[in-house]
C-alpha atoms as a PDB file:
ATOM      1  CA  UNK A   1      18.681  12.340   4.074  1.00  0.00           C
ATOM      2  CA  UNK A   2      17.469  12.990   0.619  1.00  0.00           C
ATOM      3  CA  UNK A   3      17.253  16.480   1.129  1.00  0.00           C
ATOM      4  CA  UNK A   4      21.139  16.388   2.631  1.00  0.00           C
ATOM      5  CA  UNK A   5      21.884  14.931  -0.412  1.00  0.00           C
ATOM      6  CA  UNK A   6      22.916  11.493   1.248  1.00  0.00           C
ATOM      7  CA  UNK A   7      20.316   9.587  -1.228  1.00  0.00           C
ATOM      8  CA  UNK A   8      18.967  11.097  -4.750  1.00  0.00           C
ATOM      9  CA  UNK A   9      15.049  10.445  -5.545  1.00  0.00           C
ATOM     10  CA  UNK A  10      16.019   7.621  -7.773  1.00  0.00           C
ATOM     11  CA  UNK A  11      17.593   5.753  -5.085  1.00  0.00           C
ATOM     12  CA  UNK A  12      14.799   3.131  -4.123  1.00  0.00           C
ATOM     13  CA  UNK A  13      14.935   2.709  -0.167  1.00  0.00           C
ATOM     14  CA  UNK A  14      12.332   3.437   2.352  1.00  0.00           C
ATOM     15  CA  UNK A  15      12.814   3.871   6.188  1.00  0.00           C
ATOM     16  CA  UNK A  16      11.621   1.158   8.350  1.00  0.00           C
ATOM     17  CA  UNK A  17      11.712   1.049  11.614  1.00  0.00           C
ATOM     18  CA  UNK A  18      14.659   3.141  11.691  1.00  0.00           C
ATOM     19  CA  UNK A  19      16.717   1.200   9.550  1.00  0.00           C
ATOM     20  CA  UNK A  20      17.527   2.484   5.673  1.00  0.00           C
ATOM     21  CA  UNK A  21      16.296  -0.813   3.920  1.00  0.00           C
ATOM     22  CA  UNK A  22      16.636  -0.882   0.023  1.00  0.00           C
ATOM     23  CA  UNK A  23      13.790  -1.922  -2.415  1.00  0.00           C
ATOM     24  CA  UNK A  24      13.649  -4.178  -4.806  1.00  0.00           C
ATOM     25  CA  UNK A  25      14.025  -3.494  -8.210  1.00  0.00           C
ATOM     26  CA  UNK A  26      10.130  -3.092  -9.739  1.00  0.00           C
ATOM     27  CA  UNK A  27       9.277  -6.161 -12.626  1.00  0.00           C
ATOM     28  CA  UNK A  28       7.240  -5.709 -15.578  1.00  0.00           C
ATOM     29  CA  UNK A  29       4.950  -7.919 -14.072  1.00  0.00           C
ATOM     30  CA  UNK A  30       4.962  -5.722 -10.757  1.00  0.00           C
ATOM     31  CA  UNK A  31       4.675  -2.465 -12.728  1.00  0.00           C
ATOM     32  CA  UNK A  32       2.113  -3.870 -15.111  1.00  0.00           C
ATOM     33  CA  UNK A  33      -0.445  -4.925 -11.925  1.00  0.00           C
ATOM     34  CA  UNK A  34       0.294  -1.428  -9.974  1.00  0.00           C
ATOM     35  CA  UNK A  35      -0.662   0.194 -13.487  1.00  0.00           C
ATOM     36  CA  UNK A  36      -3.605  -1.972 -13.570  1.00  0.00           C
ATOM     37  CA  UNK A  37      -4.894  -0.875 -10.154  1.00  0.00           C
ATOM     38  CA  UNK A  38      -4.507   2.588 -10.292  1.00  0.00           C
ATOM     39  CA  UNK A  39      -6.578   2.932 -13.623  1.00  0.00           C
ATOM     40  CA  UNK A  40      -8.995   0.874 -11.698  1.00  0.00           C
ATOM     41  CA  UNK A  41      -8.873   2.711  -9.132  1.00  0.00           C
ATOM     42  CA  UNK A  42      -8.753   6.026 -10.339  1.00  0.00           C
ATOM     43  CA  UNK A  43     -12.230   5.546 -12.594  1.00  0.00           C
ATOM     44  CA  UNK A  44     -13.650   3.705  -9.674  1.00  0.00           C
ATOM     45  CA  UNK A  45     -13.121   6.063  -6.923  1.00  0.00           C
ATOM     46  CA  UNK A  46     -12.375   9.797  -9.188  1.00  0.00           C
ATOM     47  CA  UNK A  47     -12.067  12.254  -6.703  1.00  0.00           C
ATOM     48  CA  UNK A  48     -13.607  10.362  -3.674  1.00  0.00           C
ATOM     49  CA  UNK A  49      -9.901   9.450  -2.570  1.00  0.00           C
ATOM     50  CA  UNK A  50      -6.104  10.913  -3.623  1.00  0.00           C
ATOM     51  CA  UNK A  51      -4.286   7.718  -4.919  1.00  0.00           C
ATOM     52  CA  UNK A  52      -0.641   7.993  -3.601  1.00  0.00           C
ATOM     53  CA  UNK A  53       1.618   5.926  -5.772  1.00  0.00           C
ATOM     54  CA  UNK A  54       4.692   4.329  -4.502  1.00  0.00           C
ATOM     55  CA  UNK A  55       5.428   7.679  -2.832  1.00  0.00           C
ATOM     56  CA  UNK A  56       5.959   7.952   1.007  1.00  0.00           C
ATOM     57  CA  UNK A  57       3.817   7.930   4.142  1.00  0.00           C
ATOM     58  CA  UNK A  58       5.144   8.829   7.906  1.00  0.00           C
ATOM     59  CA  UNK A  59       3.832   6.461   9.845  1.00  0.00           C
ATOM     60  CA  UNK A  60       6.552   7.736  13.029  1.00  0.00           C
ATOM     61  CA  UNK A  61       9.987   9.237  12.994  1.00  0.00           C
ATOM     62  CA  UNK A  62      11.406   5.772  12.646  1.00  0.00           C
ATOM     63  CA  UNK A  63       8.912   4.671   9.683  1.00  0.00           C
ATOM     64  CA  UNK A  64       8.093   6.348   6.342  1.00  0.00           C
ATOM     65  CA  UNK A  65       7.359   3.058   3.728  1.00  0.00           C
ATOM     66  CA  UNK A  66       6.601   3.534   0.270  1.00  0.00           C
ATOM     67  CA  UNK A  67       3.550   1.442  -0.047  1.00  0.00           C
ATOM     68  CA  UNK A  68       2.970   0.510  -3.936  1.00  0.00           C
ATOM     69  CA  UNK A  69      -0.812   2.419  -3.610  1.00  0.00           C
ATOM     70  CA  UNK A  70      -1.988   4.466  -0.702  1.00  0.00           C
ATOM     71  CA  UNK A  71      -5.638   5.632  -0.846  1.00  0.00           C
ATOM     72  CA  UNK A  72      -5.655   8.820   1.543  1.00  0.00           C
ATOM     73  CA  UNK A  73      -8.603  11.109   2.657  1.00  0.00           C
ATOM     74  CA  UNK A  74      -8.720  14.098   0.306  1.00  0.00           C
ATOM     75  CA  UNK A  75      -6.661  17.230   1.361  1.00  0.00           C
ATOM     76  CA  UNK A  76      -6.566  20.774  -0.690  1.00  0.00           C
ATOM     77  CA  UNK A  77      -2.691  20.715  -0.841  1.00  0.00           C
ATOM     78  CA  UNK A  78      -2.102  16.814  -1.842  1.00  0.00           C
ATOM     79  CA  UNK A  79      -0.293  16.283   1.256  1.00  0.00           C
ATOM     80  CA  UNK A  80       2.324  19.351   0.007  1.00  0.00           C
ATOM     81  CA  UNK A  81       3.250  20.532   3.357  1.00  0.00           C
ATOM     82  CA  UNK A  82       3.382  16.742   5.167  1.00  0.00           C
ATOM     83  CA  UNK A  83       3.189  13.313   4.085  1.00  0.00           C
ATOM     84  CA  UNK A  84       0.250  11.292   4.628  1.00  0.00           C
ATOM     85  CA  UNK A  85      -0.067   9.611   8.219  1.00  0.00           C
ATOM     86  CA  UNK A  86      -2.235   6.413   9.372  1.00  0.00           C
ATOM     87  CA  UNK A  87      -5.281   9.088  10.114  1.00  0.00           C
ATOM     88  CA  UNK A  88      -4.871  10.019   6.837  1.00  0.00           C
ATOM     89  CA  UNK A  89      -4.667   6.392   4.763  1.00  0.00           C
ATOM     90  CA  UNK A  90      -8.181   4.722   4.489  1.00  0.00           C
ATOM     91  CA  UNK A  91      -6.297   1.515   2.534  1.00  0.00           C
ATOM     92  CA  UNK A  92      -2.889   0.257   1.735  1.00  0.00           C
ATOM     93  CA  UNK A  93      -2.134  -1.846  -1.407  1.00  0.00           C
ATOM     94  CA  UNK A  94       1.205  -4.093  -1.934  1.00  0.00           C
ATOM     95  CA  UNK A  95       1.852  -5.483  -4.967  1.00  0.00           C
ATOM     96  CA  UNK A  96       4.302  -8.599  -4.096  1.00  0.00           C
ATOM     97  CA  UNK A  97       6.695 -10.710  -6.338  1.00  0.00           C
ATOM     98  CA  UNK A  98      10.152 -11.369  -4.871  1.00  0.00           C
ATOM     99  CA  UNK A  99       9.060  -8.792  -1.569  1.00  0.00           C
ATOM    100  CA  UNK A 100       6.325 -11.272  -0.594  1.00  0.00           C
ATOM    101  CA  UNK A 101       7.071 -12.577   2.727  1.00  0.00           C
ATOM    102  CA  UNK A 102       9.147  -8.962   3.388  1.00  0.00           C
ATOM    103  CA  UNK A 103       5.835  -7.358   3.085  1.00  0.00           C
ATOM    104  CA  UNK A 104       3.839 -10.155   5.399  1.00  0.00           C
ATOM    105  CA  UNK A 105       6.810 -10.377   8.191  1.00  0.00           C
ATOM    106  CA  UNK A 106       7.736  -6.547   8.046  1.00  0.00           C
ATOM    107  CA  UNK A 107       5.481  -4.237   6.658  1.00  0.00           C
ATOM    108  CA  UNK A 108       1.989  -5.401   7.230  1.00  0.00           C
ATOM    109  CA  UNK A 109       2.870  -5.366  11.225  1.00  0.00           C
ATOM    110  CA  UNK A 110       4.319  -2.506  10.770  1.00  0.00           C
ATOM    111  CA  UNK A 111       1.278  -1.173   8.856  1.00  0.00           C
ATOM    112  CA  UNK A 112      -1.388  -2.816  11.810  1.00  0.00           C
ATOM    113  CA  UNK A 113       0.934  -1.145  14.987  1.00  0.00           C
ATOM    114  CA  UNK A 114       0.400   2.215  13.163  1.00  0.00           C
ATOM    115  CA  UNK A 115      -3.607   1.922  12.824  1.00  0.00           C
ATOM    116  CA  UNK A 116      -3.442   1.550   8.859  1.00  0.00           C
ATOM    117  CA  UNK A 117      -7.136   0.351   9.005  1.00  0.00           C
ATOM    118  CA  UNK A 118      -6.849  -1.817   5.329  1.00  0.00           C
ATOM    119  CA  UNK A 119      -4.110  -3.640   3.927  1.00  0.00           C
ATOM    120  CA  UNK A 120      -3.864  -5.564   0.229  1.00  0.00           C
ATOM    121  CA  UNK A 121      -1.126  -7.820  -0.433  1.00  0.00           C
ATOM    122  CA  UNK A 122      -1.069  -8.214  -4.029  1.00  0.00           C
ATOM    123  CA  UNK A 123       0.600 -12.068  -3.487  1.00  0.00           C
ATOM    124  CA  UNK A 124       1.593 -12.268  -7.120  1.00  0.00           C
ATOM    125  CA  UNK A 125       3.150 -15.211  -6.866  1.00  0.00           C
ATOM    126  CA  UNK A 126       0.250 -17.554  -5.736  1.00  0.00           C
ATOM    127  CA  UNK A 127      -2.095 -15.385  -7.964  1.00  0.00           C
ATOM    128  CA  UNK A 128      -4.721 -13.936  -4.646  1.00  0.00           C
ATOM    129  CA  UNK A 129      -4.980 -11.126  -3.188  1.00  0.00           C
ATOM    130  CA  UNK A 130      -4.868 -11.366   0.988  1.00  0.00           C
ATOM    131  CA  UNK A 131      -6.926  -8.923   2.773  1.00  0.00           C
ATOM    132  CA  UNK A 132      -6.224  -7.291   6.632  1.00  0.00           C
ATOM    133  CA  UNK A 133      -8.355  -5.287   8.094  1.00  0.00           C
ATOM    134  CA  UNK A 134      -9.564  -3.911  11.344  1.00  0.00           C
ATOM    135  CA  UNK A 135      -6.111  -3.237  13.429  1.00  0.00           C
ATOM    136  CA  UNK A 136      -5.535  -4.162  17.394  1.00  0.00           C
ATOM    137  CA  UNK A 137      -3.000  -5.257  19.275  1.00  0.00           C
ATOM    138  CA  UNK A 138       0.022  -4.724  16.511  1.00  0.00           C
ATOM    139  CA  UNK A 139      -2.483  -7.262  14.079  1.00  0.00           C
ATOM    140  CA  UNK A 140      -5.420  -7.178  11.816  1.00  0.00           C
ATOM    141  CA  UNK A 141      -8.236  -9.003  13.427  1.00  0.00           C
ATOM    142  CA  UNK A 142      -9.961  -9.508  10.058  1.00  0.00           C
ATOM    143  CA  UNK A 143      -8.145 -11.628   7.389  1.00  0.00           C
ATOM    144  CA  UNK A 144      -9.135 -13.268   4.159  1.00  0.00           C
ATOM    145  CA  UNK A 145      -8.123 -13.681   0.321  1.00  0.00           C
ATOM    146  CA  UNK A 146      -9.444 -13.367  -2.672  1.00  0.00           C
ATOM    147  CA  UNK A 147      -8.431 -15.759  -5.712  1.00  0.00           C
ATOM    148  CA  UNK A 148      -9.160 -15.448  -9.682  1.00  0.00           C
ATOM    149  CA  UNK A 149     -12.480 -14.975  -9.861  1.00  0.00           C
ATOM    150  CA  UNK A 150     -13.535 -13.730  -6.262  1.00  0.00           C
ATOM    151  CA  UNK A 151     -14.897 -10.283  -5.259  1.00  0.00           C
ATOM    152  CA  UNK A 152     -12.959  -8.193  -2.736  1.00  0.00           C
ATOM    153  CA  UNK A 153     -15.177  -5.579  -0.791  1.00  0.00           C
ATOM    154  CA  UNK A 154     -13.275  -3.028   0.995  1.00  0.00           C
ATOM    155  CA  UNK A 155     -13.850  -2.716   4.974  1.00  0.00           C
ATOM    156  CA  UNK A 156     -13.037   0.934   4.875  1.00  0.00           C
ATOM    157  CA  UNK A 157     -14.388   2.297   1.300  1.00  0.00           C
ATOM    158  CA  UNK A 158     -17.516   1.095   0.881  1.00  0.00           C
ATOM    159  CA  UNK A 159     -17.739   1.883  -3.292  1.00  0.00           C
ATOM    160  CA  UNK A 160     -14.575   0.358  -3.869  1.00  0.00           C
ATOM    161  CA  UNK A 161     -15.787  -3.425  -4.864  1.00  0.00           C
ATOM    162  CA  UNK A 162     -13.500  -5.323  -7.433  1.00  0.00           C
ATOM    163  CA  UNK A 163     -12.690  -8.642  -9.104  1.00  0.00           C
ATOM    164  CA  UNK A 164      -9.498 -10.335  -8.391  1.00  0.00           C
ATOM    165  CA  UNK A 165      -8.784 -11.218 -12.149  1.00  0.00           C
ATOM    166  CA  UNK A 166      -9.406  -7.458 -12.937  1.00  0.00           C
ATOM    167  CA  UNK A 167      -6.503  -7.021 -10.610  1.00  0.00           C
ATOM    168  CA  UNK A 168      -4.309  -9.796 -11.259  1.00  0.00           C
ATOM    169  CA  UNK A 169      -4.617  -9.263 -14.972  1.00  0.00           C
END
């Protein structure tokens, strides 16, 4: 549709499920912790990973989210010639405000049916970050959270250790 001209690139919506849903506007507060991670991220990891930020992944004909971070499995072109699928994503990252329970009712299902093997949820809000890992059965079978102060270890990445105040700010 964006190439038909029906939406423009600034338009913020993302296909879910077959439905055209629209996004919410991004906060400074929301903008200032997906800033945050990606320097994080992007020191921590260099060229182990290709962060994917806010930009689309295909995770069916019906489904192509924009997840705030995607960390996908190096590829030559950058995913030029077709957008990152669940193969290719080795963890997910959501930074929530207003899109909280959106992103726990919708997405991370979503996310889990598709084989995304890691999932964040930045839960701004309550100040923790909840982890999902480990997908079966449309759900993650491994679950936790990480508050001020705690250390998240990835399931999938295995140099990607960080505090949760480094990430909540």
């Amino acid at each position: 549709m964006g190439v038909a001209g029906i939406f423009s690139e600034d338009d913020r919506v993302e296909l879910i499920e077959g439905e055209i849903v629209e996004m919410s506007p991004i906060g400074k507060r929301h903008a200032a912790c997906v800033g945050r991670l990606t320097q994080i991220l992007a020191l921590l990891l260099q060229r182990q990973v290709i962060l994917w930020i806010q930009n689309p992944i295909q995770l069916s004909d019906f489904s192509e989210p924009q997840p705030d971070i995607a960390l996908l499995k190096p590829r030559d072109d950058f995913y030029e010639h077709s957008l990152p699928t669940a193969n290719d994503i080795l963890l997910l990252i959501e930074v929530s405000d207003t899109t909280l329970e959106y992103d726990r009712q919708i997405k991370l299902p979503l996310y889990a049916r598709s084989g995304v093997p890691e999932v964040w949820i930045v839960n701004l809000p309550d100040e923790q970050i909840e982890t999902h890992a480990h997908p079966s059965g449309g759900s993650y079978q491994t679950t936790g959270h990480a508050a001020r102060g705690d250390e998240l270890q990835s399931h999938t990445l295995a140099d990607l250790r960080l505090n949760a105040s480094d990430i909540l700010g």
